[in-house]
Protein backbone atom coordinates (compact mmCIF):
# COMPACT_ATOMS: atom_id res chain seq x y z
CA UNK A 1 82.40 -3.00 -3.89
CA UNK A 2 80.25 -4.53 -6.59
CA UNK A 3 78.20 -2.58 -8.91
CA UNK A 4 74.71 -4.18 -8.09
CA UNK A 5 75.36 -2.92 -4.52
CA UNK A 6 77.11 0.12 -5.30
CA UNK A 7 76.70 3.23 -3.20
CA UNK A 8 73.40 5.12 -4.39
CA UNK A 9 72.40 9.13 -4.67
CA UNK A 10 70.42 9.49 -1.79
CA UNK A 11 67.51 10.33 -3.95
CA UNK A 12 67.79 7.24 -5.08
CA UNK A 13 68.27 5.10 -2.09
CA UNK A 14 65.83 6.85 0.00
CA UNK A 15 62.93 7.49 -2.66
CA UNK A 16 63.52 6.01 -5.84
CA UNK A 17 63.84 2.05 -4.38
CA UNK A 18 61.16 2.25 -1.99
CA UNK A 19 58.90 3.87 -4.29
CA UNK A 20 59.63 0.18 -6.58
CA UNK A 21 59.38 -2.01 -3.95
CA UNK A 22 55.55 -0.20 -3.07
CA UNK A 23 54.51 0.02 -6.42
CA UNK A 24 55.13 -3.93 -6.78
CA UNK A 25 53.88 -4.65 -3.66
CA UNK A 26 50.61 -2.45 -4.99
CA UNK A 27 50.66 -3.83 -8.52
CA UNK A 28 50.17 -7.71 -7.16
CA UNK A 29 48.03 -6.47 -4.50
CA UNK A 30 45.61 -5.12 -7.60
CA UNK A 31 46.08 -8.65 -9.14
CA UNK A 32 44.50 -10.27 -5.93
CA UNK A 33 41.55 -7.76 -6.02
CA UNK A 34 41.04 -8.95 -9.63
CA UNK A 35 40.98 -12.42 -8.58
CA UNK A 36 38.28 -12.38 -6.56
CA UNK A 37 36.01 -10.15 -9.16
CA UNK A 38 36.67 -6.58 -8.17
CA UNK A 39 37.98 -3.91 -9.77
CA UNK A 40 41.46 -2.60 -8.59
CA UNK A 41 41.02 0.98 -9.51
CA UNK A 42 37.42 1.01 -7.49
CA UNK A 43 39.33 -0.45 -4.69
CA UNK A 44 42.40 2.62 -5.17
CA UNK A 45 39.87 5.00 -5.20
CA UNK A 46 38.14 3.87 -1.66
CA UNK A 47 41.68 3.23 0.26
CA UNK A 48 42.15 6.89 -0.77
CA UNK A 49 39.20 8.18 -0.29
CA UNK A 50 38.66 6.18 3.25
CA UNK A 51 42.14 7.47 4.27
CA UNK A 52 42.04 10.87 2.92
CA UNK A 53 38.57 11.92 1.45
CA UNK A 54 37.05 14.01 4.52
CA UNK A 55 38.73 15.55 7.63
CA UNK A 56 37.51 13.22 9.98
CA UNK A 57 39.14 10.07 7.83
CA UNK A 58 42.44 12.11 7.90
CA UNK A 59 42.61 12.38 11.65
CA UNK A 60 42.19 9.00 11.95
CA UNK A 61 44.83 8.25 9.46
CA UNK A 62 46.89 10.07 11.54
CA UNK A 63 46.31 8.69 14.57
CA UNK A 64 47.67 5.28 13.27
CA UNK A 65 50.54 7.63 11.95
CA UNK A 66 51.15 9.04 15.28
CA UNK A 67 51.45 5.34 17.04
CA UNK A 68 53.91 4.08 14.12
CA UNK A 69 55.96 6.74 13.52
CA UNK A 70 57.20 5.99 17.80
CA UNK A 71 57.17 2.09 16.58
CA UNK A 72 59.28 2.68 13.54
CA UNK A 73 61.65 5.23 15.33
CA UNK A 74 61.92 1.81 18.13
CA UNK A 75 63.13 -0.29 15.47
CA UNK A 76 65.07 2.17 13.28
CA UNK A 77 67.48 3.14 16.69
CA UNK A 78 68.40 -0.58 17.55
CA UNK A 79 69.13 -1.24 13.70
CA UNK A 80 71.55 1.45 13.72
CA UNK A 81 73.49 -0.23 16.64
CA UNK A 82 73.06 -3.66 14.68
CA UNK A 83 70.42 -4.63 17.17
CA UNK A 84 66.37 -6.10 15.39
CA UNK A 85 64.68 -5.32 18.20
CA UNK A 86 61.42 -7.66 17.96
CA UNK A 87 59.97 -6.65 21.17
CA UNK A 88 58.73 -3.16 20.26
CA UNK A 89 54.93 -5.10 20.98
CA UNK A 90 56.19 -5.61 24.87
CA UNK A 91 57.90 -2.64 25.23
CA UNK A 92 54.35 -0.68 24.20
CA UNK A 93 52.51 -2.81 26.90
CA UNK A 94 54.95 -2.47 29.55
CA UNK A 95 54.83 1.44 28.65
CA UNK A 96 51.07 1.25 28.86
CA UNK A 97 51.79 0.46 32.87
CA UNK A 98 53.89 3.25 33.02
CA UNK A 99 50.99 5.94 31.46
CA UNK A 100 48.39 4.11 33.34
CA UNK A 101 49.87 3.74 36.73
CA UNK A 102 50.25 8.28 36.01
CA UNK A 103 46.61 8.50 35.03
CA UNK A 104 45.23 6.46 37.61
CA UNK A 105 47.28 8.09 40.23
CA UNK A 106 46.87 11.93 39.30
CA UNK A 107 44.25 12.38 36.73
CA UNK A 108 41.78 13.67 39.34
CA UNK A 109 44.34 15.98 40.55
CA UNK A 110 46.51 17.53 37.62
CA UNK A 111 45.48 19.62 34.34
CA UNK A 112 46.19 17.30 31.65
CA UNK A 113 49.14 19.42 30.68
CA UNK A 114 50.63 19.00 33.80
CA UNK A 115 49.61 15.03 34.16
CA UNK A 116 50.95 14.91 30.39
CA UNK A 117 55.20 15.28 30.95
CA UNK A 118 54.49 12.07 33.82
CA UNK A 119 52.91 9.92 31.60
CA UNK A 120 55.86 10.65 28.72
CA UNK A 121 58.74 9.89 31.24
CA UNK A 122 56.46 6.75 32.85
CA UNK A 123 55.83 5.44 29.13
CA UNK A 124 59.38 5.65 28.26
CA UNK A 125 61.10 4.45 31.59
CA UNK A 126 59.22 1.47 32.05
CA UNK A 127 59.36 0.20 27.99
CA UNK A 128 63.25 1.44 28.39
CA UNK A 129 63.58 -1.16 31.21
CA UNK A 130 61.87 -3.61 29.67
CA UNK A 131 64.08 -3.24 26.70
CA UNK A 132 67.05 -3.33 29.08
CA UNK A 133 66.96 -6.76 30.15
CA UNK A 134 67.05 -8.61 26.42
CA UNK A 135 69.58 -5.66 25.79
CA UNK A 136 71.83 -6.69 28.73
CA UNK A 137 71.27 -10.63 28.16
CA UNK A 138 73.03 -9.87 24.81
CA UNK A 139 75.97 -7.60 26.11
CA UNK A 140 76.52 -9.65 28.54
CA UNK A 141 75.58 -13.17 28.10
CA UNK A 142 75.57 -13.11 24.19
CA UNK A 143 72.17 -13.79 24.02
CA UNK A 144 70.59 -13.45 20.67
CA UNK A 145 68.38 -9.99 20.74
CA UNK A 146 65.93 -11.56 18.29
CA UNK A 147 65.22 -14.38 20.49
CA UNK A 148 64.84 -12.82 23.72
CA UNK A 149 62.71 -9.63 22.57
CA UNK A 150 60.16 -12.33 21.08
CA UNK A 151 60.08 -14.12 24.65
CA UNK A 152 59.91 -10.94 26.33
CA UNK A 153 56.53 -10.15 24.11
CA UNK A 154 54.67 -13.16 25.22
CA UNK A 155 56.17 -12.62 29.33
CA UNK A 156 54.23 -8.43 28.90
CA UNK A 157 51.02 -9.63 26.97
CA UNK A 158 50.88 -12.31 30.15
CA UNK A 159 52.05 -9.59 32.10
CA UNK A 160 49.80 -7.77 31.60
CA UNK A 161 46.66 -10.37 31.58
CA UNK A 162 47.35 -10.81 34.79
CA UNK A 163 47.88 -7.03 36.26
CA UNK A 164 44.57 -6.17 34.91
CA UNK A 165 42.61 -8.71 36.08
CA UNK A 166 44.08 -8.80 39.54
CA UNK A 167 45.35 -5.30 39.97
CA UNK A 168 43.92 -2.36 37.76
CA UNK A 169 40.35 -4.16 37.02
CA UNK A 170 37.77 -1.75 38.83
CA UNK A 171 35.77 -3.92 41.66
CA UNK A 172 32.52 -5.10 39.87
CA UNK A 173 33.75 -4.92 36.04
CA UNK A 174 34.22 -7.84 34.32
CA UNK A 175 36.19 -5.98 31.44
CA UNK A 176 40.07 -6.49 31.31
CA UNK A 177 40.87 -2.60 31.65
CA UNK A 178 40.96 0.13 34.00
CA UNK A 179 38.52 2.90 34.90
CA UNK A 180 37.89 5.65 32.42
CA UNK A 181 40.45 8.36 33.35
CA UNK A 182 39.10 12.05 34.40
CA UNK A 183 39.58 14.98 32.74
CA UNK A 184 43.55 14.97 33.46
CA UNK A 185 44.12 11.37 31.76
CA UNK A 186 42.67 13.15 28.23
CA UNK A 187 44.53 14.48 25.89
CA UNK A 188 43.25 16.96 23.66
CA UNK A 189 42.31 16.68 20.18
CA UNK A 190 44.54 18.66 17.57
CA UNK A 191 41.06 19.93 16.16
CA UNK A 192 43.02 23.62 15.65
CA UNK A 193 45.68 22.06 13.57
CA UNK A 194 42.88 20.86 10.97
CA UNK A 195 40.56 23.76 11.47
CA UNK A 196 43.68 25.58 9.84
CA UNK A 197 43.06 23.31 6.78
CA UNK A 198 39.56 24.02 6.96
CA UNK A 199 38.43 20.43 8.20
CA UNK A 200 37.20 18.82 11.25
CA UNK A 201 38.46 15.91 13.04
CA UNK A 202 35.19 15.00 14.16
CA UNK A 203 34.94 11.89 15.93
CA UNK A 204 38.76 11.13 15.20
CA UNK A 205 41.03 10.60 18.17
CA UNK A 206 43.56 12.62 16.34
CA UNK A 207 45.65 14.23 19.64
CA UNK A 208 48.76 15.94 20.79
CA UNK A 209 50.69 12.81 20.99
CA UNK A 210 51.26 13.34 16.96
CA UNK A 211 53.01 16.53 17.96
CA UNK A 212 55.36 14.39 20.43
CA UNK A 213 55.80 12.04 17.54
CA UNK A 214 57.14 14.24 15.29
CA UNK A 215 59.33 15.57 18.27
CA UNK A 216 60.58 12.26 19.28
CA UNK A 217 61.50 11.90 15.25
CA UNK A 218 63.74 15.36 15.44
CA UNK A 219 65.43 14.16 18.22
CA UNK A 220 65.83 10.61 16.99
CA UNK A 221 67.44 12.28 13.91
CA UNK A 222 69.48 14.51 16.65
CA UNK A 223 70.42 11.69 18.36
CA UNK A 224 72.02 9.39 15.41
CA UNK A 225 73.63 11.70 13.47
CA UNK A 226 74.44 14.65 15.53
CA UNK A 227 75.98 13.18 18.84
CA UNK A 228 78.87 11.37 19.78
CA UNK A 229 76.28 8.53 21.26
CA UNK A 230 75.17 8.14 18.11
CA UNK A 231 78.17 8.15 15.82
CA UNK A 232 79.39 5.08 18.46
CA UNK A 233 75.96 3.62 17.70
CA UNK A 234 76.73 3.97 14.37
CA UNK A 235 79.70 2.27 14.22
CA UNK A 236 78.62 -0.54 16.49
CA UNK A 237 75.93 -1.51 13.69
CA UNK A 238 78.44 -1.11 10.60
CA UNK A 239 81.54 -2.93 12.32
CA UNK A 240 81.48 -3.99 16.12
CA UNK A 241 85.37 -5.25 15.37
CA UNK A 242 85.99 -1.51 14.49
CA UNK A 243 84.14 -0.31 17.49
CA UNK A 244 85.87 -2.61 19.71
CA UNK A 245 89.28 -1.36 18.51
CA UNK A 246 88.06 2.29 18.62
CA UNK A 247 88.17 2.10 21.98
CA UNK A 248 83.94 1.88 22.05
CA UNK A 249 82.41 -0.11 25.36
CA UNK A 250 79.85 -2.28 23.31
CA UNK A 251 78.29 -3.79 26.29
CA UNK A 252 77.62 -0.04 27.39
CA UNK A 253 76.41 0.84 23.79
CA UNK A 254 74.25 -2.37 22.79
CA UNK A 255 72.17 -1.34 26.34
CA UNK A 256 71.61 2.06 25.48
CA UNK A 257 70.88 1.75 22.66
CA UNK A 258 67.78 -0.81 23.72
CA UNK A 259 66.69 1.60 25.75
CA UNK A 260 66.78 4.11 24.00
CA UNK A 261 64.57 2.15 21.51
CA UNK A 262 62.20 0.49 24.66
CA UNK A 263 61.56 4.02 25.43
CA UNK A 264 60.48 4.98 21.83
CA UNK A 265 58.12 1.47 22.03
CA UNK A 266 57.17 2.53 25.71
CA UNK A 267 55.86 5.82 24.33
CA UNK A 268 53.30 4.41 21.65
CA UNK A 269 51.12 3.53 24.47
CA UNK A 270 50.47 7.39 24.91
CA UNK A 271 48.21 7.46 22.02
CA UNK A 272 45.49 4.75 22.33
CA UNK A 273 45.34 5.22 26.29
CA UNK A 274 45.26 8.80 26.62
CA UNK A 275 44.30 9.76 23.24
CA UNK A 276 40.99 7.64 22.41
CA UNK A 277 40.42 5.12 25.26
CA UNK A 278 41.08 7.37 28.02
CA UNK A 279 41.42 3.66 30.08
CA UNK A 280 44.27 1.17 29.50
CA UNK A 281 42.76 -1.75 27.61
CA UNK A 282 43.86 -5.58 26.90
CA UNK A 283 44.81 -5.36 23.56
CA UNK A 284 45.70 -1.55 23.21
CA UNK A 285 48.92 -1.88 21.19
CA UNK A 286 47.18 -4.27 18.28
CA UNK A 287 50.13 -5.46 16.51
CA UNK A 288 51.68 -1.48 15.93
CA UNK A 289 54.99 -2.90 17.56
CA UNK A 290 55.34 -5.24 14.20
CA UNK A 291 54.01 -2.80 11.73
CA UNK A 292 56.89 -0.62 13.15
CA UNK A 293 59.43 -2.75 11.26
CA UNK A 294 58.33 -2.61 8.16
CA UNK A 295 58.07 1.37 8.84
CA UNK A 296 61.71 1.46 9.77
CA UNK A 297 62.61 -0.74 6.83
CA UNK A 298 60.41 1.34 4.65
CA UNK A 299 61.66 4.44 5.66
CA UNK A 300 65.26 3.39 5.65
CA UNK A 301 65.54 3.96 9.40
CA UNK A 302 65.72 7.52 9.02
CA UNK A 303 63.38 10.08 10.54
CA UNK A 304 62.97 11.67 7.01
CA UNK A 305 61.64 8.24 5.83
CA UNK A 306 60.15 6.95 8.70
CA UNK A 307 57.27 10.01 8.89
CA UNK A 308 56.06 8.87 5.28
CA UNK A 309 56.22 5.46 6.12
CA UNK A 310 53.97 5.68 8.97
CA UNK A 311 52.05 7.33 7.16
CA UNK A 312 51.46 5.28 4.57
CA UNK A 313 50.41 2.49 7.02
CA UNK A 314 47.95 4.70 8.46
CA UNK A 315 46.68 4.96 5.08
CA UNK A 316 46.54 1.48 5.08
CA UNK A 317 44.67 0.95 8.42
CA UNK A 318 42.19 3.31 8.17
CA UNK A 319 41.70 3.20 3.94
CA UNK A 320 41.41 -0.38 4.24
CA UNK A 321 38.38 -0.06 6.48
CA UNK A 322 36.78 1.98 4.08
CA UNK A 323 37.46 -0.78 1.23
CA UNK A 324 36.19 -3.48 3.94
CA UNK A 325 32.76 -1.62 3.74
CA UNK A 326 32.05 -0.29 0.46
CA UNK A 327 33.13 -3.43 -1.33
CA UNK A 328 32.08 -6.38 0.90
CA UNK A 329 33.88 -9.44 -0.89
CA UNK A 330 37.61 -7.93 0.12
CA UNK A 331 37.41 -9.06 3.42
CA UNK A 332 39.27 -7.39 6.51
CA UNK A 333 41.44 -10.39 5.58
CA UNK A 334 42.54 -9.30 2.20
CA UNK A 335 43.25 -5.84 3.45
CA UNK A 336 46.05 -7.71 5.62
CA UNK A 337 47.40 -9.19 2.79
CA UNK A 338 48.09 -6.08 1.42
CA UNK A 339 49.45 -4.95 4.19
CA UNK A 340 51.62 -7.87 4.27
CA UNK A 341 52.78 -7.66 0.65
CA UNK A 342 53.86 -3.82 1.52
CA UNK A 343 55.87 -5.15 3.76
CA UNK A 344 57.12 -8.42 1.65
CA UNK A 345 58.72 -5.87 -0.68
CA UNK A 346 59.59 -3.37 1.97
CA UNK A 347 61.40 -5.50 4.30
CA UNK A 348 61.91 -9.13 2.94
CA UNK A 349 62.79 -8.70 -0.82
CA UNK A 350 64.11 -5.22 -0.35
CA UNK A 351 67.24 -6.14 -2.50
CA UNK A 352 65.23 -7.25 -5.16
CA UNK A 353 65.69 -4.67 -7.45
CA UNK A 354 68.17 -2.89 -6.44
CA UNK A 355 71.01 -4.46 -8.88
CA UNK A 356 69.15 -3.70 -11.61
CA UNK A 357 67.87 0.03 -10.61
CA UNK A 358 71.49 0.42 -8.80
CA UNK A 359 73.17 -0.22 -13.00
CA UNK A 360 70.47 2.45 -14.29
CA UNK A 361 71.55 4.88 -11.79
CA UNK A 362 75.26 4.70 -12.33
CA UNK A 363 74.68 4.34 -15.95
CA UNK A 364 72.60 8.10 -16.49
CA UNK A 365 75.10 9.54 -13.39
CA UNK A 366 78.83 9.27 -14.47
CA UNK A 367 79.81 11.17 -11.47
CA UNK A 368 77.75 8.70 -9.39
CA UNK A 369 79.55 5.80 -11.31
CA UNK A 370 82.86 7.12 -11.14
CA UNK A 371 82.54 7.65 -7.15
CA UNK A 372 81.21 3.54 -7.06
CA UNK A 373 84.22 2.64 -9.41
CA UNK A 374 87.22 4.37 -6.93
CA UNK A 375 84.77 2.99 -3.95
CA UNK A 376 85.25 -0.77 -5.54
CA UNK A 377 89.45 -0.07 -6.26
């Protein structure tokens, strides 16, 4: 192996390149603040202070953790199999079905603890079968996963267009969305776990569904490196050839492994519909299935990394709402750009400086250089 791509100390791999690639992505993002007349540091301090500078700004920062943490742990299980699952935004609407068709079916009748477990197992079947059929189409028919996940977003936006207009739409409303759920379609706001802290959530929708996300990361992390399903996973993404003569079924793999990944997507839809809207809306999932590759490719598609990650495009969301309003000429438009640079360097030029920072490393680490040298023999 050659030394640029050398294998790295996992301090190194896992923090000290990602932490280059964001503060690049931050340092140019400063230089397009400057350009149009503002100061960079002013607009620091209010994407900090939005995300982080009262109780109520933290629980919504982690409410757009909660939804891309499930995103990122979509994209970072199909990427272990070799799969880029693109469809994550589809698989979140078609879960939305599966929450609201639970809601709308028992909320007047079950506790929301009770009504709660459905809406998990509806969320994740239904984006699990979604992701099924682009995950079969590729076993089977070697169709490419990239392809089909992108058609299979445009077929569940139109899907569902047309299921609530002509299905869930209450007689009378003119709004694409359902009823407002009762009591038992509500989750609960985690407004002891910040009260611990000292701080309220206020008007946040910060819920239990963060719990469940940081659940669903444990098992993810249970799942990949502590099962036999996951060590053939595994090998499927590094070498399908190897798989193949290990005896591995990759047709059985590649299709569990989308679903396991659909359901993941599938379960996003928790959070907006029964954590703020308390009513499945048109446009609930707002791009999160997208943000939750650069969160996977951020985070290294590791659990460990992925948590940060999210969180870090929470801070982004919410602290760039704050910036929107205190300093009018950064539009909502230049916040995206941000956004999009994090994700330039996170995803796109990830490599970029990894030759150079991989020679540093082995160059202060002679045990770390000596294990690259009998790797490359």
């Amino acid at each position: 192996m050659s030394v640029p791509y050398a294998k790295l100390p996992a301090w190194a791999e896992y923090g000290l390149i990602p932490l280059v690639n964001l503060a690049v992505a931050f340092l140019i993002s400063g230089l397009v603040v400057l350009i149009v007349g503002e100061s960079p540091l002013e607009a620091a301090y209010h994407m900090i202070n939005g995300a982080f500078g009262r109780g109520e700004y933290i629980g919504f920062t982690l409410y757009y953790t909660t939804t891309f943490i499930f995103t990122g742990l979509a994209v970072a299980v199909a990427f272990h199999c070799g799969l880029f699952n693109i469809g994550g935004e589809g698989q979140a609407y078609i879960g939305g079905i599966g929450v609201a068709l639970a809601c709308l079916s028992f909320d007047r009748v079950l506790p929301w603890y009770l009504l709660f477990p459905i809406a998990i197992l509806g969320a994740a079947l239904f984006g699990a079968l979604w992701a099924m059929i682009p995950g079969w189409l590729q076993a089977k028919r070697g169709s490419h996963i990239v392809i089909t996940t992108i058609m299979f977003n445009f077929i569940a936006a139109s899907l569902m267009n047309y299921l609530l207009n002509r299905v869930f739409k209450p007689l009378g409303s003119m709004s694409l969305e359902t009823r407002t759920f009762e009591a038992g379609g509500q989750l609960p706001k985690l407004d002891w776990l910040m009260s611990i802290f000292g701080l309220s959530v206020g008007s946040a929708p910060f819920n239990i569904s963060f719990l469940l996300a940081l659940v669903a990361a444990f098992g993810v992390w249970v799942l990949i490196w502590r099962t036999r399903l996951g060590y053939e996973m595994r090998t499927m993404g590094h070498s399908p050839a190897a798989a193949r003569y290990a005896g591995i079924k990759e047709a059985r793999i590649i299709v569990i492994a989308m679903m396991i990944s659909g359901g993941l997507a599938g379960m996003m839809a928790l959070n907006p519909i029964m954590g703020e809207q308390f009513r499945m809306q048109l446009d609930f999932v707002q791009g999160a299935g997208f943000v939750g590759i650069a969160v996977a490719l951020m985070g290294r598609s590791h659990p460990a990394g992925i948590i940060p990650a999210a969180l870090l495009f929470g801070m982004l969301y919410q602290g760039g709402a704050e910036i929107s309003f205190e300093m009018p000429s950064i539009s909502r438009d230049m916040i995206v750009i941000i956004q999009g640079l994090v994700i330039l360097f996170a995803g796109a030029l990830e490599h970029m400086f990894r030759p150079t920072i991989t020679r540093v490393v082995l160059a202060l680490s002679p045990k770390t250089r000596d294990v690259a040298a009998t790797k490359g023999a």
